[in-house]
C-alpha atoms as a PDB file:
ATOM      1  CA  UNK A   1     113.307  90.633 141.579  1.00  0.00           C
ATOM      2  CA  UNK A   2     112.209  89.164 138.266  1.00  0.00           C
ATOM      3  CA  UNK A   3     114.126  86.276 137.146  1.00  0.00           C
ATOM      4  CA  UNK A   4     114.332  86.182 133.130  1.00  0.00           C
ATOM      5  CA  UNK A   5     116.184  83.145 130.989  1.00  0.00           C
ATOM      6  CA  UNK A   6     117.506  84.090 127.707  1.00  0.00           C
ATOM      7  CA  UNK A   7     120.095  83.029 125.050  1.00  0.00           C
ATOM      8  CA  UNK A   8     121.977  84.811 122.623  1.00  0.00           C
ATOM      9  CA  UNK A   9     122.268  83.920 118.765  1.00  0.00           C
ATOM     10  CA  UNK A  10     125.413  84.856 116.598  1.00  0.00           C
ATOM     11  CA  UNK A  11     124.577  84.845 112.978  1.00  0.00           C
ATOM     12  CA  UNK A  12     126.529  85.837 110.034  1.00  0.00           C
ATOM     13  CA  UNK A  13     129.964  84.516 109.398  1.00  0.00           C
ATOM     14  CA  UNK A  14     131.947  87.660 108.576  1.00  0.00           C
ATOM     15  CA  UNK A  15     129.666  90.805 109.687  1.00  0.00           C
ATOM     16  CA  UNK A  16     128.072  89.231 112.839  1.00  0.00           C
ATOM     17  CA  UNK A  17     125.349  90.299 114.893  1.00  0.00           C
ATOM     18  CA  UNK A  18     123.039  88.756 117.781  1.00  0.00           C
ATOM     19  CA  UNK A  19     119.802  88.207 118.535  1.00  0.00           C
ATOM     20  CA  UNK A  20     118.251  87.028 121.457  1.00  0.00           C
ATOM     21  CA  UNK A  21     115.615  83.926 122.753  1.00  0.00           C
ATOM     22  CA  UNK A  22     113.928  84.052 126.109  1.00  0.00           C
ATOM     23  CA  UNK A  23     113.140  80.281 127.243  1.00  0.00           C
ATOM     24  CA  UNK A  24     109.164  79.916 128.106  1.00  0.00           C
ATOM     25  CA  UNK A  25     106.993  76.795 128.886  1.00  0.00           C
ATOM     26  CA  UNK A  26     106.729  75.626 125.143  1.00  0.00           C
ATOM     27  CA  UNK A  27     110.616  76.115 124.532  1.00  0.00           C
ATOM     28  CA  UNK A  28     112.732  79.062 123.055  1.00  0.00           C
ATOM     29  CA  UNK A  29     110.954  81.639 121.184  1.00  0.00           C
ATOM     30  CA  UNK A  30     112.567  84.801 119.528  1.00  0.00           C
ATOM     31  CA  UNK A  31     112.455  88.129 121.482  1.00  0.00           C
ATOM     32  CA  UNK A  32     110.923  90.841 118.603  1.00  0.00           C
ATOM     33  CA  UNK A  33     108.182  93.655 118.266  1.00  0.00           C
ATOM     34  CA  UNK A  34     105.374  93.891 115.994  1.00  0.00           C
ATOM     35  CA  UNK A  35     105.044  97.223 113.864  1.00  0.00           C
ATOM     36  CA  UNK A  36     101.561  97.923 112.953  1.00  0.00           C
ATOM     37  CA  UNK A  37      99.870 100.249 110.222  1.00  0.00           C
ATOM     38  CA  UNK A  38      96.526 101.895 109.781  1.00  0.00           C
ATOM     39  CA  UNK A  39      95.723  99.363 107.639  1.00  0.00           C
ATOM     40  CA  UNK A  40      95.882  96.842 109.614  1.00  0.00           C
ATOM     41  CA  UNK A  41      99.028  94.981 108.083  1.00  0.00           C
ATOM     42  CA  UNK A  42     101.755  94.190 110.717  1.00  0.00           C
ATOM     43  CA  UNK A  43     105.805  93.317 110.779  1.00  0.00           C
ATOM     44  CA  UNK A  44     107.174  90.900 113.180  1.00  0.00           C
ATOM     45  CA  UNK A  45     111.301  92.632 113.406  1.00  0.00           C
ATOM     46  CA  UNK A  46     113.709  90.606 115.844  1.00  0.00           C
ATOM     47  CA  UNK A  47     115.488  92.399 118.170  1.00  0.00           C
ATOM     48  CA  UNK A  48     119.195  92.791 116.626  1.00  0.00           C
ATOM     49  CA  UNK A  49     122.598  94.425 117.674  1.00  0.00           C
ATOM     50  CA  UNK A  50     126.181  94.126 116.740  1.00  0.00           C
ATOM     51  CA  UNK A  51     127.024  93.396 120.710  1.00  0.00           C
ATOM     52  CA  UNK A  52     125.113  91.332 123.512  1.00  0.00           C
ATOM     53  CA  UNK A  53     125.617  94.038 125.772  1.00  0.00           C
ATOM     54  CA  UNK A  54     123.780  96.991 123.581  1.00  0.00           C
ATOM     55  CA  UNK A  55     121.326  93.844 122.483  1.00  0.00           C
ATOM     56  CA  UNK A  56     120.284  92.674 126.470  1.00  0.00           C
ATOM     57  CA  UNK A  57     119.912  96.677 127.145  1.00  0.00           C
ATOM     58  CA  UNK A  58     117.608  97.689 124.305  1.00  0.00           C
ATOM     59  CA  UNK A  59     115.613  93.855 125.190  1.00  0.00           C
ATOM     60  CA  UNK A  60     115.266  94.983 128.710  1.00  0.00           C
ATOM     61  CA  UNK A  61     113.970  98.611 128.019  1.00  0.00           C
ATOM     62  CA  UNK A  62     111.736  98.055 125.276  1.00  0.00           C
ATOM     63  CA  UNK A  63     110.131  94.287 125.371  1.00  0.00           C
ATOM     64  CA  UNK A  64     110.343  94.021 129.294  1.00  0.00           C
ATOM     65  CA  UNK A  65     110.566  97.642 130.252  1.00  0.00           C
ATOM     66  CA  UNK A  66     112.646  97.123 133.446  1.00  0.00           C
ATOM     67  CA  UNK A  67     116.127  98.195 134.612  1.00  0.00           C
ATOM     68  CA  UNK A  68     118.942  95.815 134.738  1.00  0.00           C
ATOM     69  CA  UNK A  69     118.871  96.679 138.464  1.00  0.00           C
ATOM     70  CA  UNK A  70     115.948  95.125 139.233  1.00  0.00           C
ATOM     71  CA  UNK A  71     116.293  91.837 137.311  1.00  0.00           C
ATOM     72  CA  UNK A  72     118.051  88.547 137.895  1.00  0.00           C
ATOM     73  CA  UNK A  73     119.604  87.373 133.909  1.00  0.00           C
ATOM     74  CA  UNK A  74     119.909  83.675 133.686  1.00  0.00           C
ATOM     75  CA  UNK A  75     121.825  83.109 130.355  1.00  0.00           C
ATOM     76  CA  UNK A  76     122.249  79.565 128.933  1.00  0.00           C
ATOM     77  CA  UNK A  77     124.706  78.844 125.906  1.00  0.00           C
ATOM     78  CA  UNK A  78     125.015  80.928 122.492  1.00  0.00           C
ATOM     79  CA  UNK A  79     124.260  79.322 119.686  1.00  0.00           C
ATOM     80  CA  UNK A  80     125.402  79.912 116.175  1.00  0.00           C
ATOM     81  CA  UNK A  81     123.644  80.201 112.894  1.00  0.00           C
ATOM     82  CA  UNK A  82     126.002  80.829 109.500  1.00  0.00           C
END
């Protein structure tokens, strides 16, 4: 079992929405993907969802690509950013 550490961040005061941290050796860093084009400029998106629950299953399918079966989710306090 794979053992991942992650906390959530609520932003936005009247819509809100989440996004999500995983906790490595140099501190917190933001979960997110990089979109590339074919001319070689890139986009750094953050992983974002109006729920933690639709947020921590799209994180595990498409950064980790693992089922929640087969991994242990340590989650430390939310934070908030308005």
């Amino acid at each position: 079992m794979k053992t991942i550490k992650i906390r959530f961040i609520e932003r936005g005061n009247p819509a809100k929405d989440y996004l999500v941290q995983k906790k490595t050796w140099l501190g917190w860093t933001d979960i997110g993907y990089s979109v590339g084009t074919c001319s070689g400029d890139s986009v750094w998106y953050l992983y974002c969802k109006d729920t933690k629950e639709a947020l921590l299953q799209e994180v595990l399918e498409h950064h980790y690509k693992i089922d929640r079966r087969f991994v242990t989710i340590i989650e430390y306090p939310m934070l908030k950013r308005y």
